[in-house]
Structures are given as C-alpha cells and as structure tokens.
C-alpha atoms as a PDB file:
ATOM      1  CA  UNK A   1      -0.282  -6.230  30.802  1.00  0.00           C
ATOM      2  CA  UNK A   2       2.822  -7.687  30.000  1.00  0.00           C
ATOM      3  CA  UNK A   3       4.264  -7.072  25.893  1.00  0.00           C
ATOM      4  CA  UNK A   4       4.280 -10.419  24.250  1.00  0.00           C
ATOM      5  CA  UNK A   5       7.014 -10.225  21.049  1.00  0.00           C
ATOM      6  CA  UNK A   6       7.809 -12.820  18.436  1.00  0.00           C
ATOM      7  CA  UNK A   7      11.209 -12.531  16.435  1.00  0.00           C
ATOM      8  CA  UNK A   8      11.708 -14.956  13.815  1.00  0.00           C
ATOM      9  CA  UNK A   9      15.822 -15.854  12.775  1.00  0.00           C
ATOM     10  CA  UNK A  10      16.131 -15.282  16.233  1.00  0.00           C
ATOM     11  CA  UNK A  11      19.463 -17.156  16.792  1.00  0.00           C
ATOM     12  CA  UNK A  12      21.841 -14.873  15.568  1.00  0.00           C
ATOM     13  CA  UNK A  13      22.479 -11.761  14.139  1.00  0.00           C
ATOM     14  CA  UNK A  14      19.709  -8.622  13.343  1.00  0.00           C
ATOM     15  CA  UNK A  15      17.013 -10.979  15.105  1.00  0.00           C
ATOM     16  CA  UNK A  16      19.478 -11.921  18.135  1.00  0.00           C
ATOM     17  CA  UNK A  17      20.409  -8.663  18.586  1.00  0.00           C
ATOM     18  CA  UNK A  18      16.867  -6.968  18.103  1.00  0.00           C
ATOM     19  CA  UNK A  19      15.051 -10.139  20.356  1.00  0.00           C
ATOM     20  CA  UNK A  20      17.732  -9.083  23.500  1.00  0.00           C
ATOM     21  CA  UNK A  21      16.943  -5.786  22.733  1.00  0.00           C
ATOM     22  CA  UNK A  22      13.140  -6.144  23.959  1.00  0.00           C
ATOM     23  CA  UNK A  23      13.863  -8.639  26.570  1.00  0.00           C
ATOM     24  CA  UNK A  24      15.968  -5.622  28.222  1.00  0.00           C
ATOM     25  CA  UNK A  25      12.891  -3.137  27.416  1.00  0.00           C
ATOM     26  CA  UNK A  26      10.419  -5.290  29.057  1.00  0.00           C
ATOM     27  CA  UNK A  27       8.653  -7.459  27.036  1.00  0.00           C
ATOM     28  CA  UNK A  28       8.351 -10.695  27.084  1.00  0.00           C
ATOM     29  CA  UNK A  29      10.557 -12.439  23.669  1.00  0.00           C
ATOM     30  CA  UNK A  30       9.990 -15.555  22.005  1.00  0.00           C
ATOM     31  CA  UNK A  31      13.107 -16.461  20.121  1.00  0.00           C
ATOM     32  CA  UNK A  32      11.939 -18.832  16.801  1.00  0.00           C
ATOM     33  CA  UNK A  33      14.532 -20.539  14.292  1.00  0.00           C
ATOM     34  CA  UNK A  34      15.734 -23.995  12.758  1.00  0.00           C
ATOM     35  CA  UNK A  35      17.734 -24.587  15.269  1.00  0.00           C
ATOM     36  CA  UNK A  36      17.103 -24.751  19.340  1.00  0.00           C
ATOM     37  CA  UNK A  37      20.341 -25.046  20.540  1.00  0.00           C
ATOM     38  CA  UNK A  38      21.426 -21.613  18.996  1.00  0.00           C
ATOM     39  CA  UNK A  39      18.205 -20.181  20.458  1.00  0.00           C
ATOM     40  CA  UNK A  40      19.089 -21.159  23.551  1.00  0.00           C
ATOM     41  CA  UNK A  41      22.181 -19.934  23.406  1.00  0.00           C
ATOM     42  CA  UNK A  42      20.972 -16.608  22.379  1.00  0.00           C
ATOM     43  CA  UNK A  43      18.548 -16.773  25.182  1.00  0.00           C
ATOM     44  CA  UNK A  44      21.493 -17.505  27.821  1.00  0.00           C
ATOM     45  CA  UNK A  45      23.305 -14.496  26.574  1.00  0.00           C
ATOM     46  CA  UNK A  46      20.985 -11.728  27.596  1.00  0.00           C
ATOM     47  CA  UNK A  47      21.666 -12.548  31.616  1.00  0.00           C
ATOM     48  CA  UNK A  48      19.648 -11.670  34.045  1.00  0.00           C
ATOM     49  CA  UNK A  49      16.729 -11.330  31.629  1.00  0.00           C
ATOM     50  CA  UNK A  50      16.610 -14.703  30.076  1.00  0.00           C
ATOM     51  CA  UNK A  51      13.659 -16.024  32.842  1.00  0.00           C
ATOM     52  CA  UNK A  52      10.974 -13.768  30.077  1.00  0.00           C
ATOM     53  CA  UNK A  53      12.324 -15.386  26.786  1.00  0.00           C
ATOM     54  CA  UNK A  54      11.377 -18.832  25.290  1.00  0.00           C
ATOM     55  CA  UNK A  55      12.588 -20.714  22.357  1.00  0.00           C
ATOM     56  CA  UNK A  56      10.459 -22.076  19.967  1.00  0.00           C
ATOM     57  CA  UNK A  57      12.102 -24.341  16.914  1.00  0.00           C
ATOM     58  CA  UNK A  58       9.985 -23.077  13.716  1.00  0.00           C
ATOM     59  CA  UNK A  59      11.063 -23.392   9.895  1.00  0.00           C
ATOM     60  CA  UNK A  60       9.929 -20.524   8.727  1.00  0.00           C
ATOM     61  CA  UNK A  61       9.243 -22.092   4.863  1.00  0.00           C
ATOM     62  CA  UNK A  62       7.334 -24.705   6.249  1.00  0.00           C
ATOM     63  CA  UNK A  63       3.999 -23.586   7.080  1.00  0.00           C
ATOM     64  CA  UNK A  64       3.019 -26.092   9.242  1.00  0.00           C
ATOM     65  CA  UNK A  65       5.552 -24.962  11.462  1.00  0.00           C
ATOM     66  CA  UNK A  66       4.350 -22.070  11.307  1.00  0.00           C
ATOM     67  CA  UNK A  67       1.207 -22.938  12.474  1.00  0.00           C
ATOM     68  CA  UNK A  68       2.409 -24.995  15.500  1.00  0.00           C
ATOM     69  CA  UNK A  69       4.551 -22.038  16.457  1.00  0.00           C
ATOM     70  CA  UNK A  70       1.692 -19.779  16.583  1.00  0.00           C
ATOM     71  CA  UNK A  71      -0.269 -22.381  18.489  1.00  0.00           C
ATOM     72  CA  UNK A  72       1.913 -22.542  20.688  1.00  0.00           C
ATOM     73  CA  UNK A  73       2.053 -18.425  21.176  1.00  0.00           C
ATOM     74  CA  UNK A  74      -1.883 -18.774  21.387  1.00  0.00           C
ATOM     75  CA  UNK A  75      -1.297 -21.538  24.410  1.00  0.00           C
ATOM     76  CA  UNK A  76       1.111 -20.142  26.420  1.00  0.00           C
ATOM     77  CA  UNK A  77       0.549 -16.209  26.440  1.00  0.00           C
ATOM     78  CA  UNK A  78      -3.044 -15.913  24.437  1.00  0.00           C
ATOM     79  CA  UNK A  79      -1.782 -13.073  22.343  1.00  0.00           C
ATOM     80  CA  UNK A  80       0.595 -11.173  20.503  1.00  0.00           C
ATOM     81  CA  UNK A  81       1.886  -7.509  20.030  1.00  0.00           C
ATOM     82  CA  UNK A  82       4.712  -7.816  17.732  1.00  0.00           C
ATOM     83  CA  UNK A  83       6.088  -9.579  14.816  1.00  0.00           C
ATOM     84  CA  UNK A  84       9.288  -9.005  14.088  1.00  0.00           C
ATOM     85  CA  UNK A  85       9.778 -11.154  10.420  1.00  0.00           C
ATOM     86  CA  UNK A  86      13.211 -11.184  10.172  1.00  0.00           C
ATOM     87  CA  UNK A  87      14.095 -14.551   9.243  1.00  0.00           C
ATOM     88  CA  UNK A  88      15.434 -15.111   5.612  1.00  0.00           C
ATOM     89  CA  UNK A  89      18.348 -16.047   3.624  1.00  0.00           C
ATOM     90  CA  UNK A  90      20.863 -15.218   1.219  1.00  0.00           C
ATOM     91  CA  UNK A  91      21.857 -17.716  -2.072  1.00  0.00           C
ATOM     92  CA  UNK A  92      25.574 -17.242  -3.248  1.00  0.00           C
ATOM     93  CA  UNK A  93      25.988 -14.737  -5.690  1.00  0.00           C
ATOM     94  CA  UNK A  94      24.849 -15.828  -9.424  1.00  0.00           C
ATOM     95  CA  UNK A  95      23.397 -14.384 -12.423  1.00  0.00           C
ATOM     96  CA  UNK A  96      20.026 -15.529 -13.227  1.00  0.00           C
ATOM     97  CA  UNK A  97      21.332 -18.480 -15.812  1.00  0.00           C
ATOM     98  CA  UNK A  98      23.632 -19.374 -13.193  1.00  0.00           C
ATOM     99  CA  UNK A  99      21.610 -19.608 -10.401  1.00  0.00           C
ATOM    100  CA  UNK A 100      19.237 -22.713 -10.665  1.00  0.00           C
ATOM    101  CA  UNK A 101      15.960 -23.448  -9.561  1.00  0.00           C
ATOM    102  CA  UNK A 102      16.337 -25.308  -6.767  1.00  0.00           C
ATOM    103  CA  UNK A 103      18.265 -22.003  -5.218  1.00  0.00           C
ATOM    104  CA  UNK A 104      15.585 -20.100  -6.318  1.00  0.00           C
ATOM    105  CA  UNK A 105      13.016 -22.013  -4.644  1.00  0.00           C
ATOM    106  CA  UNK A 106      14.789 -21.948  -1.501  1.00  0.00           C
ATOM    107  CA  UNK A 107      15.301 -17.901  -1.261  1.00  0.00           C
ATOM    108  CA  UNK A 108      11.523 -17.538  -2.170  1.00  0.00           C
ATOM    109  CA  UNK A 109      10.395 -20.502   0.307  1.00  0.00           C
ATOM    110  CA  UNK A 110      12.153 -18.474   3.288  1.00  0.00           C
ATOM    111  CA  UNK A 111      12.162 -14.737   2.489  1.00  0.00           C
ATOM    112  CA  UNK A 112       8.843 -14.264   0.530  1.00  0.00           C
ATOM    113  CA  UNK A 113       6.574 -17.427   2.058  1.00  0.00           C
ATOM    114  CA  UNK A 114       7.853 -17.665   5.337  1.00  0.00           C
ATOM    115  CA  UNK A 115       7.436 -14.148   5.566  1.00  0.00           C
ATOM    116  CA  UNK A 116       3.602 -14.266   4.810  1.00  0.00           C
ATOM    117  CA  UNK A 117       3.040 -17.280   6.570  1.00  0.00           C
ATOM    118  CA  UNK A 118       4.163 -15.692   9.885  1.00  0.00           C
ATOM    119  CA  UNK A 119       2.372 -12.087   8.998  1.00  0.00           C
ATOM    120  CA  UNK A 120      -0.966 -14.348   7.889  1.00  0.00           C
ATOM    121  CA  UNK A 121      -0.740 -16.459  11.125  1.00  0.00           C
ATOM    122  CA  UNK A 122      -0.090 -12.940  13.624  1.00  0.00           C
ATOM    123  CA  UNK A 123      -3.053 -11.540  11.537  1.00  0.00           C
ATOM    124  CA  UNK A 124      -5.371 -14.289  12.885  1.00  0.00           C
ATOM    125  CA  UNK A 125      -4.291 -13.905  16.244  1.00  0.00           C
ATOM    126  CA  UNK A 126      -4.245 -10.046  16.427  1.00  0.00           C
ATOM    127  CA  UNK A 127      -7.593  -9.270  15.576  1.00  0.00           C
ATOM    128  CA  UNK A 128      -9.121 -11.456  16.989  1.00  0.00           C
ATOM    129  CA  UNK A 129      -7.383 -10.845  20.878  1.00  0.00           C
ATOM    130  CA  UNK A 130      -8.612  -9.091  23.458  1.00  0.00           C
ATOM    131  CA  UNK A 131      -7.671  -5.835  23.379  1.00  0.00           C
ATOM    132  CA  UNK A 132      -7.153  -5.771  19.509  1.00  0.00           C
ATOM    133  CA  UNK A 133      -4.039  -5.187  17.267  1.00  0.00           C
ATOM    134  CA  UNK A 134      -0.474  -5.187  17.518  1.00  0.00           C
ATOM    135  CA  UNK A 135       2.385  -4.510  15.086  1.00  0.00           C
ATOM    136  CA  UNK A 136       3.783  -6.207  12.505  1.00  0.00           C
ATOM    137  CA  UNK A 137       8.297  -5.118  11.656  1.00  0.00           C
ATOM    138  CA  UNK A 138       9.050  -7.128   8.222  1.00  0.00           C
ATOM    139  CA  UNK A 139      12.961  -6.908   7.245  1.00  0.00           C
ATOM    140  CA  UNK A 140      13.196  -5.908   4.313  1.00  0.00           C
ATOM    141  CA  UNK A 141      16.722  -4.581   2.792  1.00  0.00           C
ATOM    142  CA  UNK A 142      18.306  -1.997   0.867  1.00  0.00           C
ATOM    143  CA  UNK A 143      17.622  -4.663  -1.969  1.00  0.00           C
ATOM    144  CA  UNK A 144      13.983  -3.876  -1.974  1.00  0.00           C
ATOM    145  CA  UNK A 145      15.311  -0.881  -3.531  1.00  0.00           C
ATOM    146  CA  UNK A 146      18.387  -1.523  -5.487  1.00  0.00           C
ATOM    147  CA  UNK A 147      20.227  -4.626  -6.598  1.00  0.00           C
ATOM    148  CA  UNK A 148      23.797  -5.926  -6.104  1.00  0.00           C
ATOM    149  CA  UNK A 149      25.470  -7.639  -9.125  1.00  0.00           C
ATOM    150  CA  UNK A 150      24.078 -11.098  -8.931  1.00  0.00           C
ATOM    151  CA  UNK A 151      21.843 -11.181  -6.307  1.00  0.00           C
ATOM    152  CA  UNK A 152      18.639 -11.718  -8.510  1.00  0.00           C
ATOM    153  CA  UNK A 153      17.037 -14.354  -6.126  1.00  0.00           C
ATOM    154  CA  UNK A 154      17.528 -12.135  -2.850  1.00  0.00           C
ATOM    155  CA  UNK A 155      16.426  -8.708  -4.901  1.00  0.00           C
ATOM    156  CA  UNK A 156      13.367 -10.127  -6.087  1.00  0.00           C
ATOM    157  CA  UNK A 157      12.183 -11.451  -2.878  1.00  0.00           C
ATOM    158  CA  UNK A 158      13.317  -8.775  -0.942  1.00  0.00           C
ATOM    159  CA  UNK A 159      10.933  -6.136  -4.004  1.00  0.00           C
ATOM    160  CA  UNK A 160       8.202  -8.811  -3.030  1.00  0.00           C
ATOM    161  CA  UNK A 161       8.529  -7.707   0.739  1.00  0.00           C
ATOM    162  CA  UNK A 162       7.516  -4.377   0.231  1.00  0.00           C
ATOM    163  CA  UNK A 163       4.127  -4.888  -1.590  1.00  0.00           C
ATOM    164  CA  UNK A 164       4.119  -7.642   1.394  1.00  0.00           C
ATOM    165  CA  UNK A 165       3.803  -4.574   3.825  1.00  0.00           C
ATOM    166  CA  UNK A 166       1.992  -2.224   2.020  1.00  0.00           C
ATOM    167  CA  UNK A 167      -0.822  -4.751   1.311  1.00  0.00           C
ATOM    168  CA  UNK A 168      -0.842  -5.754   4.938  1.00  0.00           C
ATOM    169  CA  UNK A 169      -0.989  -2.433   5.785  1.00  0.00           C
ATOM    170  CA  UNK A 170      -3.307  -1.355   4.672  1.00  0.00           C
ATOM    171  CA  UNK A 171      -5.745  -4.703   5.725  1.00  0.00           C
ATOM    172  CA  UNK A 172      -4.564  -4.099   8.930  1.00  0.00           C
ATOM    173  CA  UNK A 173      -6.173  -1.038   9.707  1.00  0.00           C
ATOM    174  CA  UNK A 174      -9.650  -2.272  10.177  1.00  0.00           C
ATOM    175  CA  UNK A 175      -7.778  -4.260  12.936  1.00  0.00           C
ATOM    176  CA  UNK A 176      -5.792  -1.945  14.573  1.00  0.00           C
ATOM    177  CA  UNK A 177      -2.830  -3.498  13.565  1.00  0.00           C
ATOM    178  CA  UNK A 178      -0.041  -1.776  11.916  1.00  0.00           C
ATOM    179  CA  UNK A 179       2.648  -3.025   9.669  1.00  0.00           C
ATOM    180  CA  UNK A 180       5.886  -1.576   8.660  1.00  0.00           C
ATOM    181  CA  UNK A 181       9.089  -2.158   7.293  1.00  0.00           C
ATOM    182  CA  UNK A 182      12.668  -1.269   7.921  1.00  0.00           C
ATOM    183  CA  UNK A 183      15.530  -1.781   5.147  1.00  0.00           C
ATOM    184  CA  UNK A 184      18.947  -2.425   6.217  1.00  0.00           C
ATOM    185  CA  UNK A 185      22.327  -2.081   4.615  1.00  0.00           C
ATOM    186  CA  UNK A 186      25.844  -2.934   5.418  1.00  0.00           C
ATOM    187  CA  UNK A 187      25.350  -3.867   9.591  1.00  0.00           C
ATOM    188  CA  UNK A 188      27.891  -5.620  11.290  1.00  0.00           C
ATOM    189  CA  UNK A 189      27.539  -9.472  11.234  1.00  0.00           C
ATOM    190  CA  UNK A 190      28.708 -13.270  10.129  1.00  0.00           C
ATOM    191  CA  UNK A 191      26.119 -12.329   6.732  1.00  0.00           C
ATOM    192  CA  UNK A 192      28.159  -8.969   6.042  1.00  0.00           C
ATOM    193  CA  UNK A 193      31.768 -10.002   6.770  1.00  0.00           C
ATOM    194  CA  UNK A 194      32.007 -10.436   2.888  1.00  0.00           C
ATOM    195  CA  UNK A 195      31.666  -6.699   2.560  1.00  0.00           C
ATOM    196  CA  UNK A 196      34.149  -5.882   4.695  1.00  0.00           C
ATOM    197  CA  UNK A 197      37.255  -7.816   2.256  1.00  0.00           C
ATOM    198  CA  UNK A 198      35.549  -6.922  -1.326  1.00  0.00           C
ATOM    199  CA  UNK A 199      32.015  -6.885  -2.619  1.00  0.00           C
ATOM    200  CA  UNK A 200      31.415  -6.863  -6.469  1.00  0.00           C
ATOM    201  CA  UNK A 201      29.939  -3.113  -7.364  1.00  0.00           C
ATOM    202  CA  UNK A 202      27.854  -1.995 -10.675  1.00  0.00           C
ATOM    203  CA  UNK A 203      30.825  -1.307 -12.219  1.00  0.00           C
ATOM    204  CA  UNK A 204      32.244  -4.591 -12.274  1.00  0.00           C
ATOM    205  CA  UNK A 205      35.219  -3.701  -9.721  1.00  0.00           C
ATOM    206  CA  UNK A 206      35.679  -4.894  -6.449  1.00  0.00           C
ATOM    207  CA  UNK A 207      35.671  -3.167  -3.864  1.00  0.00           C
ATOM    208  CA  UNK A 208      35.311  -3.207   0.409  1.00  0.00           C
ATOM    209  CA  UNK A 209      32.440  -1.342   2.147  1.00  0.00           C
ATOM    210  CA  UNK A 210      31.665   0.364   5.273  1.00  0.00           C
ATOM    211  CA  UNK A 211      29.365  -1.412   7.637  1.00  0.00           C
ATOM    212  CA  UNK A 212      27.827   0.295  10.789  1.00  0.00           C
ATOM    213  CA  UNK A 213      27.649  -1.332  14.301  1.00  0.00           C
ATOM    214  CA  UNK A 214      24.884  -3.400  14.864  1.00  0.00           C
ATOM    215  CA  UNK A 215      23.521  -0.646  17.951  1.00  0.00           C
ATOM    216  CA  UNK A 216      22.030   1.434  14.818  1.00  0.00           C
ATOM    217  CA  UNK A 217      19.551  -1.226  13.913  1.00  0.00           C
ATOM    218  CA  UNK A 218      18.536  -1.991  16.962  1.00  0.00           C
ATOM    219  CA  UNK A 219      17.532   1.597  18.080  1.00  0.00           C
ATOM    220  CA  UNK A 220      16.210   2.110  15.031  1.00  0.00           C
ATOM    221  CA  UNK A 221      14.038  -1.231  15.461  1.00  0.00           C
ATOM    222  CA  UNK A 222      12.991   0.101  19.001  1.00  0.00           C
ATOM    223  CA  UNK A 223      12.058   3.404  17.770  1.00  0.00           C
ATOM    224  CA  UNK A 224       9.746   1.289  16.012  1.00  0.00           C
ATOM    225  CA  UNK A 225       8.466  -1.383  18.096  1.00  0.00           C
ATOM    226  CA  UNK A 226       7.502   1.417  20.964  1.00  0.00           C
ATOM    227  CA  UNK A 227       4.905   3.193  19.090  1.00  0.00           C
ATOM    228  CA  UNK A 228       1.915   3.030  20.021  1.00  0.00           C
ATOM    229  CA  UNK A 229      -0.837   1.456  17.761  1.00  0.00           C
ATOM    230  CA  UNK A 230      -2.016   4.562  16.619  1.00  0.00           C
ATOM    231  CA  UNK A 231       1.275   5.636  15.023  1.00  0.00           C
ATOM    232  CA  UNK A 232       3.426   3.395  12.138  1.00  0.00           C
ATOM    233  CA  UNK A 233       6.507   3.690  10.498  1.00  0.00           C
ATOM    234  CA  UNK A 234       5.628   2.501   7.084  1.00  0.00           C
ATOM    235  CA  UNK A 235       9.662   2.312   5.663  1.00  0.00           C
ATOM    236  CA  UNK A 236      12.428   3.351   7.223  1.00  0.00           C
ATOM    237  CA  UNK A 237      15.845   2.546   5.841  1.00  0.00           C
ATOM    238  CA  UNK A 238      19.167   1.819   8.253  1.00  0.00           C
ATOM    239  CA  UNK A 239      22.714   2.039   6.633  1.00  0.00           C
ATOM    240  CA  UNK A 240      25.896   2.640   6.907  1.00  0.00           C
ATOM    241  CA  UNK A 241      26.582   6.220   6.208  1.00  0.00           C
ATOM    242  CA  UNK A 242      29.779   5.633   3.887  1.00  0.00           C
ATOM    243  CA  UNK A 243      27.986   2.701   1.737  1.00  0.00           C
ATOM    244  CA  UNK A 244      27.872   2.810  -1.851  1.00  0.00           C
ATOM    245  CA  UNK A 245      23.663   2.611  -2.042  1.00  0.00           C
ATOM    246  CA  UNK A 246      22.906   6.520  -2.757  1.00  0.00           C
ATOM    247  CA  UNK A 247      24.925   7.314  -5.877  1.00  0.00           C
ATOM    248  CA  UNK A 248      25.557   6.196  -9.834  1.00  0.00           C
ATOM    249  CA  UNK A 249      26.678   2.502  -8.725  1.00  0.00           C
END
C-alpha cells in the first residue's frame, strides 16, 4: 500500500528539503503552503520523482484551509500516514514592549494554531482509516528549550509545541498513532543566513554561529518517519555541533 505523507511549509527550506526526501524513499508527498507557484517549483526540483507529489495551497492559520486541505487528502488518497507540521514563522527580533500585538498574533496564528489545526484535522482522519494510525513529526526548535535575546513571540510558541506533542501523544495511543517532535538549531537556510554574519547572544555581544548542512535534518527526520507504528521518537534535538545552545549563554 502506497505511504501517503503531508508536509506543511513545504515550499522551501526544512519542509522542501524533508518533502523531497520521502518522495525519493517512496512515498507518496503532498507539498502544502501559501503559495503554489513555490510548491510547484519545489515539486519540479526532485526530477524524476515529481509524478508522486501534489501541491496543495493551504494557510496554515486559517483553519478553514485547513479543513479543505484535508478534504482534499481524504478525496484523493483516503488516508494519511504522516504529518510532518513544519510550517511556522519567525517575527523580527523585539523585546516584549517592543514587539506589538499584531506580531504577536501572527507568530501564535501560524506556529501554535496552525500547528493544532493540522495535528486535530490528521487525528480525524487517522483513526478513523482503514488500517488505523499513522505518525504525527511537529517542528519544534531549540527554542522550545532555550530563548534567544528577543525572540519572546517565537520562544513562547515554540514552549507551546511541546505540551502540543506530549498531549497528542499521549491521545494518540488509543489510536495507534504516534506523535513526536524534533528540535532544530542552526541548519543551513534563507531563515538562518542571519546567523552566519552575527546573532545577538545572552551576553549582549554579537557574535556569528555555526550552522550544519541541511543533510543532518533530513536523516534525522527519516530516522523518524520510518518507524514503524509501534515505535516513536518522542524529542529528538538536531544542531549544529559548534552552536552556542549547551553552555552558560
């Protein structure tokens, strides 16, 4: 039976990279994000194994999108086996007085709802398909366990995440569906270029930071992703091994 995947923030980056990633392991991807003509581009990257991808245009913080994506999942294939949440974004850097609501809004509307809205929606159609279950990846980031100067928006959503996936793993298990988590730090893309010139540290210098090739998310993703049902990686963290994360900051 073919391996039905769905990777939100599919058009570039972690979710590009991770979505190509299962197309060339076999399964069949669709790619889900704002905008379709990046998707598609994505899609027309991966070659010869475009013909078992499909591009879906979803907002993420909207949950009627949300719902028409999964609809559309439900029409075309009739089930699902994994969830990759990965979509979310990143408000400039601010303290909390500087920020402003409307930023706030926007970094909980995408990271924290749109994250539950897509885990609720592959809830509903995992346990109830034929055979049961599938698995359920939320990005989370090494700011689910420690901050970065003025990143209070992206920190607190990114905390919320985790309770996210240890509530919804433990419902899952009834259901034979099993939700996990992988937290990422200092990968190689547009997001991260930033770190690569100067990043503001704990101590109020700046400085640059190591990143890690994009290849070490991705097999640790698949490490994850080929499990089988029975097995789940609860948290698993990803980083570059130079970064400033383990330490006095």
């Amino acid at each position: 039976m073919d391996r039905i995947a769905l990777v939100t923030g599919a058009g570039s980056g972690i979710g590009q990279a991770c979505a190509g990633a299962l197309l060339a392991d076999g399964w069949q991807v669709i790619y889900a994000g704002r905008r379709l003509d990046r998707l598609q581009a994505a899609i027309a990257a991966t070659g010869e194994h475009a013909a078992r991808a499909s591009a879906v245009a979803c907002d993420v913080a909207d949950q009627a999108s949300v719902a028409a994506l999964f609809d559309t999942i439900r029409r075309r294939h009739g089930r699902l086996d994994l969830l990759f949440n990965n979509a979310g974004a990143f408000p400039p850097s601010a303290t909390p007085d500087e920020l402003g609501a409307a930023a706030w809004r926007q970094a909980v509307d995408v990271n924290l709802n749109g994250a539950f809205y897509c885990l609720a929606a592959a809830f509903a159609l995992m346990r109830t398909q034929q055979p049961m279950g599938g698995r359920i990846i939320n990005n989370g980031s090494i700011s689910a366990h420690a901050p970065r100067p003025g990143s209070i928006a992206y920190t607190a959503t990114k905390h919320a995440i985790t309770g996210l996936t240890r509530a919804a793993a433990l419902d899952g298990r009834a259901f034979d569906i099993a939700v996990g988590q992988i937290d990422i730090g200092n990968v190689e893309t547009d997001m991260t270029e930033r770190m690569a010139r100067g990043v503001a540290q704990a101590d109020g210098s700046l400085r640059a930071e190591p990143r890690m090739a994009m290849d070490g998310v991705v097999q640790t993703f698949l490490a994850m992703a080929r499990l089988p049902l029975a097995a789940n990686v609860l948290f698993t963290t990803v980083m570059a091994t130079k970064m400033p994360f383990v330490g006095r900051g």
